[in-house]
PDB file of N, CA and C in Angstrom:
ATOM      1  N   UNK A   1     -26.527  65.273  47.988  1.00  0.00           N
ATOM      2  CA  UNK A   1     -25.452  64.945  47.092  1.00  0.00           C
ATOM      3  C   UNK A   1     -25.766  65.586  45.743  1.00  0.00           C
ATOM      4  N   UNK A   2     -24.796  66.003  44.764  1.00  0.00           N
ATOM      5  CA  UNK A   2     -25.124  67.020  44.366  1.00  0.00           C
ATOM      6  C   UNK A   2     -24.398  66.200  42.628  1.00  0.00           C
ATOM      7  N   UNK A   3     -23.075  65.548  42.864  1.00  0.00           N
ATOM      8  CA  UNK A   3     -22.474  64.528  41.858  1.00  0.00           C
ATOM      9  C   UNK A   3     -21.806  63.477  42.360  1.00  0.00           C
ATOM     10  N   UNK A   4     -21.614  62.845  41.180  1.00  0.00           N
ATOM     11  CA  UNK A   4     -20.981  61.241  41.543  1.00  0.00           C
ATOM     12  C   UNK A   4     -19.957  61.505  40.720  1.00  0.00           C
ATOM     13  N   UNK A   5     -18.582  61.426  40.970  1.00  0.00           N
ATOM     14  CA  UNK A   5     -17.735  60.922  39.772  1.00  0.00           C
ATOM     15  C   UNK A   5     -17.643  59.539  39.259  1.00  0.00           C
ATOM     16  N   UNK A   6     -17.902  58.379  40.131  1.00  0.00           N
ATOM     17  CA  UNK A   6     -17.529  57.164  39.768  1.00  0.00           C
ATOM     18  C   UNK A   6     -18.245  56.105  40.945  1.00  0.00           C
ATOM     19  N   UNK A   7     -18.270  54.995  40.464  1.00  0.00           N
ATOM     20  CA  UNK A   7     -19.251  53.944  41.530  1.00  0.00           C
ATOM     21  C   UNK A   7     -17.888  52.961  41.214  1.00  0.00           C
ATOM     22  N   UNK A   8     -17.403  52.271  41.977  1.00  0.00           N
ATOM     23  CA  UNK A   8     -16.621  51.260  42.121  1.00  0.00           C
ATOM     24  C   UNK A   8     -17.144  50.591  43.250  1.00  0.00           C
ATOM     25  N   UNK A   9     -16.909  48.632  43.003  1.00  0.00           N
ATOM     26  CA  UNK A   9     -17.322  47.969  44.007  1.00  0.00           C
ATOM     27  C   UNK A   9     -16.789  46.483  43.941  1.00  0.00           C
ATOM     28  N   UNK A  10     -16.441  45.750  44.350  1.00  0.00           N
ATOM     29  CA  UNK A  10     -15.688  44.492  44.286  1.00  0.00           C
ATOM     30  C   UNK A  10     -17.129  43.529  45.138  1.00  0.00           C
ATOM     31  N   UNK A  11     -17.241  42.644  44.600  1.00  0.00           N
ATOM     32  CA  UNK A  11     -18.780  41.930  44.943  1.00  0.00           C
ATOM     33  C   UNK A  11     -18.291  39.818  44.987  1.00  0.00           C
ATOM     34  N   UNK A  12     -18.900  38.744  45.722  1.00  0.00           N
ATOM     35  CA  UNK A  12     -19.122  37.949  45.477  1.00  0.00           C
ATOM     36  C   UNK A  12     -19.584  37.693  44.119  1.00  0.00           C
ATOM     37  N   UNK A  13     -18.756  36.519  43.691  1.00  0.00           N
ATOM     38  CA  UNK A  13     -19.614  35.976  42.273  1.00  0.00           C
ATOM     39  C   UNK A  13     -20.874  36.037  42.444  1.00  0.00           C
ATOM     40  N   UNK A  14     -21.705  36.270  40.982  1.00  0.00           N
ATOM     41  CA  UNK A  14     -23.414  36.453  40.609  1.00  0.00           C
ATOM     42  C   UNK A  14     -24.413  36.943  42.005  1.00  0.00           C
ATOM     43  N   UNK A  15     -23.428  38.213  42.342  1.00  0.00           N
ATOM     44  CA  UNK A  15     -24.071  39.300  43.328  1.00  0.00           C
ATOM     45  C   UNK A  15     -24.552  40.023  42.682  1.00  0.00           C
ATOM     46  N   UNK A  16     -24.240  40.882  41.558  1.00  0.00           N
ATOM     47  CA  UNK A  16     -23.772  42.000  41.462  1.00  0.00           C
ATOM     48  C   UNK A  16     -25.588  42.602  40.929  1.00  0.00           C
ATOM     49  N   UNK A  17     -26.321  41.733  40.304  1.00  0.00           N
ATOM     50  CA  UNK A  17     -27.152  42.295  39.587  1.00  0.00           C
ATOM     51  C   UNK A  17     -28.103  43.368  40.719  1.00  0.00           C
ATOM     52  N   UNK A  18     -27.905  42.610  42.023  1.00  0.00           N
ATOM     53  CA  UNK A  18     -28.752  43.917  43.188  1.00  0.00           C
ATOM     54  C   UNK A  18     -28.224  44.716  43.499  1.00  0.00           C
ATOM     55  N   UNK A  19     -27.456  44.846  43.198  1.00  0.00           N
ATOM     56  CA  UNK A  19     -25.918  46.065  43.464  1.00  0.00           C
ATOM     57  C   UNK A  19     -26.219  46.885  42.629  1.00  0.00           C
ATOM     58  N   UNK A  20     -26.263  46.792  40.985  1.00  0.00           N
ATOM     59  CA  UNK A  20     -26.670  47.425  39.666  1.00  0.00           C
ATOM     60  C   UNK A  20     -28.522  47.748  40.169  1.00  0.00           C
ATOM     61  N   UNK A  21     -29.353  47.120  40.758  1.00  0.00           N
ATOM     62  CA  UNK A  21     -30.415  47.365  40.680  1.00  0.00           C
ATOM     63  C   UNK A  21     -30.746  48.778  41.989  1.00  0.00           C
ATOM     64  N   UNK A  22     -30.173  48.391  42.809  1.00  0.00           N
ATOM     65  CA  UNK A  22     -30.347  49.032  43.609  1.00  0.00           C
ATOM     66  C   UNK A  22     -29.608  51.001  43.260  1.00  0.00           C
ATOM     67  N   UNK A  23     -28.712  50.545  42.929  1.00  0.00           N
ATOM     68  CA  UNK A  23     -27.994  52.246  42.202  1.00  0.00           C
ATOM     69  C   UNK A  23     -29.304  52.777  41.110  1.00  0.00           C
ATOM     70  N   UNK A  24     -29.474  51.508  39.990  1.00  0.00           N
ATOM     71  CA  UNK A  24     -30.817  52.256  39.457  1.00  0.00           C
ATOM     72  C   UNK A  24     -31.760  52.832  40.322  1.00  0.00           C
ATOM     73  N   UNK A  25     -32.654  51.996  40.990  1.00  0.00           N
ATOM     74  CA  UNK A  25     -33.821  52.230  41.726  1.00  0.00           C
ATOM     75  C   UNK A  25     -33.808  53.694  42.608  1.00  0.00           C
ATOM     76  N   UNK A  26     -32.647  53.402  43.690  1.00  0.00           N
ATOM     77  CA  UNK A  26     -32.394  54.623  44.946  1.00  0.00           C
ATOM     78  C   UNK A  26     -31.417  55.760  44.234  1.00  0.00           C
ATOM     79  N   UNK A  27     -30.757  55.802  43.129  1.00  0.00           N
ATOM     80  CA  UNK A  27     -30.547  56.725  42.652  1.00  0.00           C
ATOM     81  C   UNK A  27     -30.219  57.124  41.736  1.00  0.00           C
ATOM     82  N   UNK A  28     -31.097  56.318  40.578  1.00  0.00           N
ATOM     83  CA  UNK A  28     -31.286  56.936  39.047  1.00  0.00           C
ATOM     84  C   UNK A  28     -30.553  57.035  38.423  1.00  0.00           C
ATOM     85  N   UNK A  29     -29.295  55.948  38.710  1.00  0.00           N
ATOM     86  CA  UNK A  29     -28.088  55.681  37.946  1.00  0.00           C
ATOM     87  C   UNK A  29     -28.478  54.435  36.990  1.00  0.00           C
ATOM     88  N   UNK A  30     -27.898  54.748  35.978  1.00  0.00           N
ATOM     89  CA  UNK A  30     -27.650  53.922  34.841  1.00  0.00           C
ATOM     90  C   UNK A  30     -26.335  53.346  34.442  1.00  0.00           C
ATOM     91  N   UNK A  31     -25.946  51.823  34.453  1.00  0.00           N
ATOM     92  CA  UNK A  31     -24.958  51.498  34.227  1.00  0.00           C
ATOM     93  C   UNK A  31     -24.394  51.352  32.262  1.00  0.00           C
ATOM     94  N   UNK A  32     -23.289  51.963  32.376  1.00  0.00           N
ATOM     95  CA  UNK A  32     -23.143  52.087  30.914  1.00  0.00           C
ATOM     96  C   UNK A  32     -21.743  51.029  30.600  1.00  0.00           C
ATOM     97  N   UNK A  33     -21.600  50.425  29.463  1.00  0.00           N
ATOM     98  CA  UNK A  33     -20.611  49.382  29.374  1.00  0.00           C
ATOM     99  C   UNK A  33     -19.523  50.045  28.847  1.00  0.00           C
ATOM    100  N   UNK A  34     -17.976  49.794  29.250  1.00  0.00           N
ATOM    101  CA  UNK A  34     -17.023  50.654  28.662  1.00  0.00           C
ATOM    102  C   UNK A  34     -15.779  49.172  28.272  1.00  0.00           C
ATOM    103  N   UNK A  35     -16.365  48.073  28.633  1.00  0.00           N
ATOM    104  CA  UNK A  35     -15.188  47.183  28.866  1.00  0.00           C
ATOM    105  C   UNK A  35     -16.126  46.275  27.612  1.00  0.00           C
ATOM    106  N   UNK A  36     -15.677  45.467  26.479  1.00  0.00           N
ATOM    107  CA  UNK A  36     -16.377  44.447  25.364  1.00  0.00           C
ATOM    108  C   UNK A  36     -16.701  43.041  26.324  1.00  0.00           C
ATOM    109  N   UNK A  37     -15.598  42.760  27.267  1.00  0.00           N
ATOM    110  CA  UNK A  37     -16.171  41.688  28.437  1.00  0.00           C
ATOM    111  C   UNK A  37     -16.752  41.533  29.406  1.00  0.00           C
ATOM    112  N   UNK A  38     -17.536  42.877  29.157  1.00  0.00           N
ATOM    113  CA  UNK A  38     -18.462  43.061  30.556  1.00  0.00           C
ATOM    114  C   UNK A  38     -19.734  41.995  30.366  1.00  0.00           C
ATOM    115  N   UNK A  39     -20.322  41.243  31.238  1.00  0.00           N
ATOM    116  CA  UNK A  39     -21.331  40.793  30.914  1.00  0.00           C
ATOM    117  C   UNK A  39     -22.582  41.847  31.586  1.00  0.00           C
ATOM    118  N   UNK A  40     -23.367  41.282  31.238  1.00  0.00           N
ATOM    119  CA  UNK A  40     -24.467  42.880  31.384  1.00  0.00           C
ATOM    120  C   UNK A  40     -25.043  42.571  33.058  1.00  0.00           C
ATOM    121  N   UNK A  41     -25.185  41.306  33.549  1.00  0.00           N
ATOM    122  CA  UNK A  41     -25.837  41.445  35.050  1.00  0.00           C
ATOM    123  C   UNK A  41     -24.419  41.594  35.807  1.00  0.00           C
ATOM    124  N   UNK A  42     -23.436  40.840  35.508  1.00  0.00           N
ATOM    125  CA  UNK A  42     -22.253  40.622  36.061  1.00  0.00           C
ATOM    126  C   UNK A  42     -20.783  41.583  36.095  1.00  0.00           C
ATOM    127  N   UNK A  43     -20.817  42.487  35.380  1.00  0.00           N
ATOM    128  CA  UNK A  43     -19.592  43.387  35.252  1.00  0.00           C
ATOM    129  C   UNK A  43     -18.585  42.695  34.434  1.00  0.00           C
ATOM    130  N   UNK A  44     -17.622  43.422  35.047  1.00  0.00           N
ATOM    131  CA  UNK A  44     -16.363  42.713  34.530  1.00  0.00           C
ATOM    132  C   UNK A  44     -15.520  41.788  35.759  1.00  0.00           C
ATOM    133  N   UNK A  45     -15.800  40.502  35.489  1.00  0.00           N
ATOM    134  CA  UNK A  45     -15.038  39.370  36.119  1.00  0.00           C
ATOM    135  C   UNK A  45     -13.270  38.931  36.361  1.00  0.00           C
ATOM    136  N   UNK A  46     -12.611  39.767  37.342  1.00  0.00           N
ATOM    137  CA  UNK A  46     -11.940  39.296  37.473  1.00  0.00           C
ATOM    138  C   UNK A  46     -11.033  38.147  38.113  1.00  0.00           C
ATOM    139  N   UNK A  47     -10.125  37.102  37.548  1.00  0.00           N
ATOM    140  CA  UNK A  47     -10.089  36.203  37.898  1.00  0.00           C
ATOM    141  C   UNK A  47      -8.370  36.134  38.500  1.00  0.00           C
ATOM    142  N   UNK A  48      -8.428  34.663  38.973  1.00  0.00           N
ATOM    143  CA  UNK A  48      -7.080  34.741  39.699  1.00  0.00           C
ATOM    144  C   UNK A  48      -6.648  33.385  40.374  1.00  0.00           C
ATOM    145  N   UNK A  49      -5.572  33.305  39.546  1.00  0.00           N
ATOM    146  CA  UNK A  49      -5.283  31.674  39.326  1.00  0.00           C
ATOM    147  C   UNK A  49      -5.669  30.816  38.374  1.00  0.00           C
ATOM    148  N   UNK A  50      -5.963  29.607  39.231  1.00  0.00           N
ATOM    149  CA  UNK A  50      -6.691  28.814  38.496  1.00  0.00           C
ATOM    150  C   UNK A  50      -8.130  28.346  38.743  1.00  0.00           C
ATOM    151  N   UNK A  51      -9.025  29.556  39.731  1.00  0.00           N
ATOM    152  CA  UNK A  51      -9.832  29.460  40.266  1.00  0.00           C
ATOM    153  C   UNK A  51     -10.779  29.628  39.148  1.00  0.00           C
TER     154      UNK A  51
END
């Protein structure tokens, strides 16, 4: 593999931090924040309803 344009992923609640760890570790990706409500282990949380 040669580039990535983009990592997208839809995850169970307070998954995500092995998801982020694992892209670091196996391939030297760094997650960068583009959203002010991102939380830093968790992404950006979207919600729905009144859940």
């Amino acid at each position: 593999m040669s580039t990535i344009d983009h990592v997208a992923f839809a995850m169970p609640r307070n998954s995500a931090k092995v998801a982020i760890e694992w892209y670091e570790n196996v391939l030297s990706m760094k997650r960068f924040t583009i959203n002010q409500e991102d939380d830093p282990f968790q992404g950006f949380t979207v919600r729905v309803g009144s859940m």
